[in-house]
N, C-alpha and C. Protein backbone atom coordinates (compact mmCIF):
# COMPACT_ATOMS: atom_id res chain seq x y z
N UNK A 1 -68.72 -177.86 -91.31
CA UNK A 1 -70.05 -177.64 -91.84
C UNK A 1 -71.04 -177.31 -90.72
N UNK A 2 -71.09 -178.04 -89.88
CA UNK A 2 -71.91 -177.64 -88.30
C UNK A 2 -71.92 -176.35 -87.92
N UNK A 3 -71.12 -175.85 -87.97
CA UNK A 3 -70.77 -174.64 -87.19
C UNK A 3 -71.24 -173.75 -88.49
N UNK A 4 -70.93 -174.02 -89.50
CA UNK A 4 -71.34 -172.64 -90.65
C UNK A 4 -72.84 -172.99 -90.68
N UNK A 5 -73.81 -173.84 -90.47
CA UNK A 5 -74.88 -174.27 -90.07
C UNK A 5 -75.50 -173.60 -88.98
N UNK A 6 -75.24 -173.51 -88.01
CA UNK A 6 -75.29 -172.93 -87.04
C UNK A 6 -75.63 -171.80 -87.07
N UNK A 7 -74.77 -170.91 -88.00
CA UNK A 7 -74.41 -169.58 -88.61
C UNK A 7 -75.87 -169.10 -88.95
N UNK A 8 -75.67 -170.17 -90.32
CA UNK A 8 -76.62 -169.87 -91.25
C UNK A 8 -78.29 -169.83 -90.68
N UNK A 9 -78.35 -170.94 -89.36
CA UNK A 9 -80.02 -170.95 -88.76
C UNK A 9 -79.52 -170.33 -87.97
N UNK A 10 -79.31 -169.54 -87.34
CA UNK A 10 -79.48 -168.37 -86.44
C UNK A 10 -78.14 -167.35 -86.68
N UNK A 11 -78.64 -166.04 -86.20
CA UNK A 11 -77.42 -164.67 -86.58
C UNK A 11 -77.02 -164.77 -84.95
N UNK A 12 -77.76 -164.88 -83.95
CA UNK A 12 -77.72 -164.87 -82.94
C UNK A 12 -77.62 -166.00 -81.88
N UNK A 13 -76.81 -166.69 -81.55
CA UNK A 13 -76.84 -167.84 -80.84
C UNK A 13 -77.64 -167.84 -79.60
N UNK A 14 -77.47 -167.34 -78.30
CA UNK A 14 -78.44 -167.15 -77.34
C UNK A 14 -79.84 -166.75 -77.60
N UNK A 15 -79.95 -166.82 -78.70
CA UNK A 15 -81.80 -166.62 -79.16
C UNK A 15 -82.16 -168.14 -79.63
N UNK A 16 -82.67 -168.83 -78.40
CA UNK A 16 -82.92 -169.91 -78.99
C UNK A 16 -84.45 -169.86 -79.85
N UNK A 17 -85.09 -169.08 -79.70
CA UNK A 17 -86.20 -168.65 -81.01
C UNK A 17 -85.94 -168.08 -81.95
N UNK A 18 -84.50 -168.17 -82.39
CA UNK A 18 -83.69 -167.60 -83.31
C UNK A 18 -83.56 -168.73 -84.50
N UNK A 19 -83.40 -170.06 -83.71
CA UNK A 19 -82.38 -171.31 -84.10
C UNK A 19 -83.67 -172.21 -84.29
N UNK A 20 -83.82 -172.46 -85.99
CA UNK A 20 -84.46 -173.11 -86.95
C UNK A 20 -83.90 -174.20 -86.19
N UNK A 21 -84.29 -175.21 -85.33
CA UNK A 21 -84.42 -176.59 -84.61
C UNK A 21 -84.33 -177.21 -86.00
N UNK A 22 -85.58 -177.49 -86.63
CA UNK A 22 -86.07 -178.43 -87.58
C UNK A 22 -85.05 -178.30 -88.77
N UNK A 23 -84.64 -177.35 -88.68
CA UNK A 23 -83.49 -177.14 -90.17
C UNK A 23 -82.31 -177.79 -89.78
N UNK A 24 -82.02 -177.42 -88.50
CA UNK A 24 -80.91 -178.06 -87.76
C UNK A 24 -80.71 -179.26 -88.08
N UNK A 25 -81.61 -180.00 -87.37
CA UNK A 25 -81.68 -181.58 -87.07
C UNK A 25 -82.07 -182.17 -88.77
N UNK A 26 -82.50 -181.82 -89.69
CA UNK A 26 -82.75 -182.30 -90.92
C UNK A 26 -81.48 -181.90 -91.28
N UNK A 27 -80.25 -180.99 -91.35
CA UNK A 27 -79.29 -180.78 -91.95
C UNK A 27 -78.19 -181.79 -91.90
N UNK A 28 -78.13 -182.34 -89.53
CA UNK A 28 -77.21 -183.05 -89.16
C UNK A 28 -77.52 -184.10 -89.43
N UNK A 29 -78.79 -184.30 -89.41
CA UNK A 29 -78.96 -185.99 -89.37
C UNK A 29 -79.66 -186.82 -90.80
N UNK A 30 -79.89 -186.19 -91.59
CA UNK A 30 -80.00 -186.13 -92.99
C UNK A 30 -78.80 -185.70 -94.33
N UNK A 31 -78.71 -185.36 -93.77
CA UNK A 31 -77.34 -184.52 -94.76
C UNK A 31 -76.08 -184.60 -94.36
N UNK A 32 -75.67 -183.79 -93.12
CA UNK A 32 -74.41 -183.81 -92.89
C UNK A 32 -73.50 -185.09 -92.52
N UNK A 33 -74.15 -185.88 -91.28
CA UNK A 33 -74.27 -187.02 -91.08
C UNK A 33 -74.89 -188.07 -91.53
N UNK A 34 -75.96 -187.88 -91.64
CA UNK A 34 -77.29 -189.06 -92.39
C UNK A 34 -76.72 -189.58 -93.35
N UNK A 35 -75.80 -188.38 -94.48
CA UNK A 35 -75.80 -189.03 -95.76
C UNK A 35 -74.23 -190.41 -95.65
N UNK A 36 -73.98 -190.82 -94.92
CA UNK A 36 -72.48 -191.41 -94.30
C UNK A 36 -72.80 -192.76 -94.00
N UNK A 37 -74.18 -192.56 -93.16
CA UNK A 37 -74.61 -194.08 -92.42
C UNK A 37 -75.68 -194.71 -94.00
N UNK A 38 -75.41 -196.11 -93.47
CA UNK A 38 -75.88 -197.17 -94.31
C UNK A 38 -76.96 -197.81 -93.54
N UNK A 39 -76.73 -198.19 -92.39
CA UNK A 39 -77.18 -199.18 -91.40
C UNK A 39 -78.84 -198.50 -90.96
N UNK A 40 -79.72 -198.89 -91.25
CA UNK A 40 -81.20 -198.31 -90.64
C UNK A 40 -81.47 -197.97 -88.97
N UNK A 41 -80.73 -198.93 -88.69
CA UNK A 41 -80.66 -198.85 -87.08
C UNK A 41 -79.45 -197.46 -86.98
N UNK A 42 -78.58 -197.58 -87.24
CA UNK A 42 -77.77 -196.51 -86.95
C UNK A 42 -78.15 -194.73 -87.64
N UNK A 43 -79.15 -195.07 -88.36
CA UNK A 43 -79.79 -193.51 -88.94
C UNK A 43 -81.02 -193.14 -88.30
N UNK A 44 -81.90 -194.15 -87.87
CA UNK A 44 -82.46 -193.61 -86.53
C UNK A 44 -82.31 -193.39 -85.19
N UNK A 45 -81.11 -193.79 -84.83
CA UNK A 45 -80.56 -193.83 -84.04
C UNK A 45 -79.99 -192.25 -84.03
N UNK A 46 -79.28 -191.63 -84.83
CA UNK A 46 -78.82 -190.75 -85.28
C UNK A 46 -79.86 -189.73 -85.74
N UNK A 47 -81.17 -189.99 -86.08
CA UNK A 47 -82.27 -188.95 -85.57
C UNK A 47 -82.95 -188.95 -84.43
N UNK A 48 -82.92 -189.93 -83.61
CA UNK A 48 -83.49 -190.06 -81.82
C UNK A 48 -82.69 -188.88 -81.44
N UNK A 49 -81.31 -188.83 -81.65
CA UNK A 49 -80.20 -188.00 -80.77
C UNK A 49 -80.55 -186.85 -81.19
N UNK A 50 -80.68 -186.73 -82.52
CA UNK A 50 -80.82 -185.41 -82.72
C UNK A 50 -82.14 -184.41 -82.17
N UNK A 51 -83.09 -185.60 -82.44
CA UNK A 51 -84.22 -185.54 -82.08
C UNK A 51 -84.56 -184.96 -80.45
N UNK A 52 -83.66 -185.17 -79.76
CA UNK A 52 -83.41 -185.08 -78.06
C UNK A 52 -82.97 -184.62 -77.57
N UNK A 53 -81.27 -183.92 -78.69
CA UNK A 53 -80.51 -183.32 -77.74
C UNK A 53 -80.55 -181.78 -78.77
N UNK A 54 -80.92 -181.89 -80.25
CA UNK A 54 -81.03 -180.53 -80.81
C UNK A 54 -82.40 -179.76 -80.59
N UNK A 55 -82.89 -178.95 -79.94
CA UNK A 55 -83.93 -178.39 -79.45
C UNK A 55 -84.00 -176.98 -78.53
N UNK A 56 -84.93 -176.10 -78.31
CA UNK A 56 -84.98 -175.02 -77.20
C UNK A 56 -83.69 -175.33 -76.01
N UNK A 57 -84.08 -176.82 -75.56
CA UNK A 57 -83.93 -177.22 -74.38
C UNK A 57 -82.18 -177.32 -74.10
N UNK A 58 -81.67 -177.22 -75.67
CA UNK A 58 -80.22 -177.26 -75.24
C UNK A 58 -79.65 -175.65 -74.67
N UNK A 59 -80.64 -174.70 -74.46
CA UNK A 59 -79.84 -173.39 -73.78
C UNK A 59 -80.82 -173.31 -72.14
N UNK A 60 -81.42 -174.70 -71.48
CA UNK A 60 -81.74 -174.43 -70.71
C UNK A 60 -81.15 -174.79 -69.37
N UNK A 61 -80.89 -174.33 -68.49
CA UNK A 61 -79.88 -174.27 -67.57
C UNK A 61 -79.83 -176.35 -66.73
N UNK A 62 -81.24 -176.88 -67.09
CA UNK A 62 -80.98 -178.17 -66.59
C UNK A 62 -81.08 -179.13 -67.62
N UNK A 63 -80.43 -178.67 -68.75
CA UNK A 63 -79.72 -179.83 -70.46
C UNK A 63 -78.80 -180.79 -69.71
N UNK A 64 -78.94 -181.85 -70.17
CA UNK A 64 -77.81 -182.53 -69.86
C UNK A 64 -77.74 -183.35 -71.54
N UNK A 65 -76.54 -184.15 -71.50
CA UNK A 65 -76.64 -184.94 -72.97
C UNK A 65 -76.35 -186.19 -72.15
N UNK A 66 -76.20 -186.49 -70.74
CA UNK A 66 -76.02 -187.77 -70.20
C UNK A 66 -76.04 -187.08 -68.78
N UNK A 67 -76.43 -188.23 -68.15
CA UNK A 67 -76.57 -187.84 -66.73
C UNK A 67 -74.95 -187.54 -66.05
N UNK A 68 -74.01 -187.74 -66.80
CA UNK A 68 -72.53 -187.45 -66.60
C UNK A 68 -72.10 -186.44 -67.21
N UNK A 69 -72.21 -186.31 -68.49
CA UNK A 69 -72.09 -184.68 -69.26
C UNK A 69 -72.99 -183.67 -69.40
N UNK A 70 -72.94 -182.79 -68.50
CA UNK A 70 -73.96 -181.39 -68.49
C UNK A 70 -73.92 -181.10 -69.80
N UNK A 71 -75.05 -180.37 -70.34
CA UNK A 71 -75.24 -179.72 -71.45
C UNK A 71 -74.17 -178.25 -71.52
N UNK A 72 -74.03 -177.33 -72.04
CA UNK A 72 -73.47 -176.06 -72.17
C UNK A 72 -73.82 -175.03 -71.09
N UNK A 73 -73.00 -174.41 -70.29
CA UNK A 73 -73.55 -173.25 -69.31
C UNK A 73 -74.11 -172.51 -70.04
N UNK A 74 -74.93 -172.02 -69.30
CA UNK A 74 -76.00 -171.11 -69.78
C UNK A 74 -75.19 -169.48 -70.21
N UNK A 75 -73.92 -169.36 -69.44
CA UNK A 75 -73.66 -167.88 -69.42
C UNK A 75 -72.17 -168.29 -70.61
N UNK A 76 -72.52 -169.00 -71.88
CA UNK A 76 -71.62 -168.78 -72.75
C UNK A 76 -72.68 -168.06 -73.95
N UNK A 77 -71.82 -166.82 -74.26
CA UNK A 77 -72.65 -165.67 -75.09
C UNK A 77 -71.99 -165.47 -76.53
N UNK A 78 -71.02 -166.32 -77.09
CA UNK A 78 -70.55 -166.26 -78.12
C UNK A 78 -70.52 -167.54 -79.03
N UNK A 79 -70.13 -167.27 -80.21
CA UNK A 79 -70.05 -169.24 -81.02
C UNK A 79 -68.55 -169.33 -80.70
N UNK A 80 -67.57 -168.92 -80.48
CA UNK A 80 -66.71 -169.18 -80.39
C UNK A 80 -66.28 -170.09 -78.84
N UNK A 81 -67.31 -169.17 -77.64
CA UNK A 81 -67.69 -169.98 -76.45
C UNK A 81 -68.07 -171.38 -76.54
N UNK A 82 -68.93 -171.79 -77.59
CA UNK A 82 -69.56 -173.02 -77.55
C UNK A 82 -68.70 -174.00 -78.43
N UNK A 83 -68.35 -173.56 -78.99
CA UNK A 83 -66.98 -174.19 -80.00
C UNK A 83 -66.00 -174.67 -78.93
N UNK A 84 -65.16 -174.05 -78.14
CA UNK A 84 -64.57 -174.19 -76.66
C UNK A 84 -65.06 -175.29 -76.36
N UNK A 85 -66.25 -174.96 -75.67
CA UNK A 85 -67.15 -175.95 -74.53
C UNK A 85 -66.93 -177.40 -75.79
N UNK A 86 -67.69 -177.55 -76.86
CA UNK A 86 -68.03 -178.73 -77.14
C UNK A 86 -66.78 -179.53 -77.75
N UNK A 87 -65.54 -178.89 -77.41
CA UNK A 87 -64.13 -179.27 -78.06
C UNK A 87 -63.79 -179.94 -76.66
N UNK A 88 -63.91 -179.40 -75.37
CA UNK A 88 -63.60 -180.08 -74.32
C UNK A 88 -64.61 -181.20 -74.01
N UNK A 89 -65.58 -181.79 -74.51
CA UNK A 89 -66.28 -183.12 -74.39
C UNK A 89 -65.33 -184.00 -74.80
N UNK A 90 -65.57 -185.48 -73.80
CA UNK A 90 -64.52 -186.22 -74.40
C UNK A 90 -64.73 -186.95 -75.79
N UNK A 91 -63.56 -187.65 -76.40
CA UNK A 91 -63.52 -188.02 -77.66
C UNK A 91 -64.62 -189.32 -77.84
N UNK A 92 -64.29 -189.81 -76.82
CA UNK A 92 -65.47 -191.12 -76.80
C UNK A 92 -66.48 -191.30 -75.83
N UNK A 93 -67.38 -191.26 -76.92
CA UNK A 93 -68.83 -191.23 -75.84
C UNK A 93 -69.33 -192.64 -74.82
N UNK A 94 -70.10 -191.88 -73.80
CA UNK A 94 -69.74 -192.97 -73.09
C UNK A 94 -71.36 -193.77 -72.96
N UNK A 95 -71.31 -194.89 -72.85
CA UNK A 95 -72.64 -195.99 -73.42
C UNK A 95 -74.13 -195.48 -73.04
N UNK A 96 -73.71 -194.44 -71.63
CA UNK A 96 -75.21 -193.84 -71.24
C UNK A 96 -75.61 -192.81 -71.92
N UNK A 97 -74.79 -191.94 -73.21
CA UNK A 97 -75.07 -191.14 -74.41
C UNK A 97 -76.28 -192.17 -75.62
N UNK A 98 -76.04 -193.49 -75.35
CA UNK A 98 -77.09 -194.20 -75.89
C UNK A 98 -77.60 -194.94 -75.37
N UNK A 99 -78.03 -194.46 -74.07
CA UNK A 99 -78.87 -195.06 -73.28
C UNK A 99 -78.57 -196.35 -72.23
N UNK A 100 -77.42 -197.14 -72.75
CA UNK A 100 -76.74 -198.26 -72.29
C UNK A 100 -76.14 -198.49 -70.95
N UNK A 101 -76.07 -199.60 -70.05
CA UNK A 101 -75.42 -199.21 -69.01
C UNK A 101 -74.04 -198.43 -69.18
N UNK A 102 -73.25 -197.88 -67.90
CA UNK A 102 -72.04 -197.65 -68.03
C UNK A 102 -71.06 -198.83 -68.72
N UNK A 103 -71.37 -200.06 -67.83
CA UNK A 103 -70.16 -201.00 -68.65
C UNK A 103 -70.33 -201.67 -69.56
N UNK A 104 -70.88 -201.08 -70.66
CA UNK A 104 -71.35 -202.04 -71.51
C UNK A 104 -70.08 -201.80 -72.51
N UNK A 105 -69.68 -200.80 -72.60
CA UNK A 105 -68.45 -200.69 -73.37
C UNK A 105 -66.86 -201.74 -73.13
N UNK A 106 -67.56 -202.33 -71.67
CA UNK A 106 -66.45 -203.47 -71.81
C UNK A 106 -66.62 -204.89 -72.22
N UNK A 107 -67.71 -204.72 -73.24
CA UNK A 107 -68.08 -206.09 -73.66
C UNK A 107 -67.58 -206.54 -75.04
């Protein structure tokens, strides 16, 4: 669904004045996702992120989504490029994606 999303707010991916932000982030974090979570803390939580990391700022060359995972290079020019890129992020995020120390995941 993300990706046909994607589609659908922009024809053009590298036009980030292309890419309906606000449609975005109301789709993932309301709808696609939103509609899943129960927990109040975990659905704002889930619009902070979106809130932070869906924006202009994710095609700008100093994005990061954690001070450990760079955001997307700037010189990927296709959806199929970014599909790639965000398939090689690892499976489990790591505690400074929510702000947390590194070891908090060993608690």
């Amino acid at each position: 669904m993300s990706l046909r999303l994607l589609r659908v707010s922009s024809c053009e991916i590298r036009s980030p004045q292309g890419v309906d932000w606000s449609l975005v982030r109301y789709m993932i974090s309301e709808i696609e996702l939103g509609a899943e979570l129960t927990d109040a803390d975990d659905i704002r939580l889930l619009r902070t992120l979106c809130e932070t990391w869906l924006s202009d700022n994710l095609f700008s060359e100093s994005f990061t989504f954690t001070p450990s995972i760079a955001g997307p290079p700037a010189r990927l020019t296709s959806v199929q490029q970014y599909v790639d890129y965000f398939n090689s992020l690892p499976d489990c995020d790591s505690p400074q994606a929510f702000g947390l120390t590194p070891g908090a995941d060993t608690a």
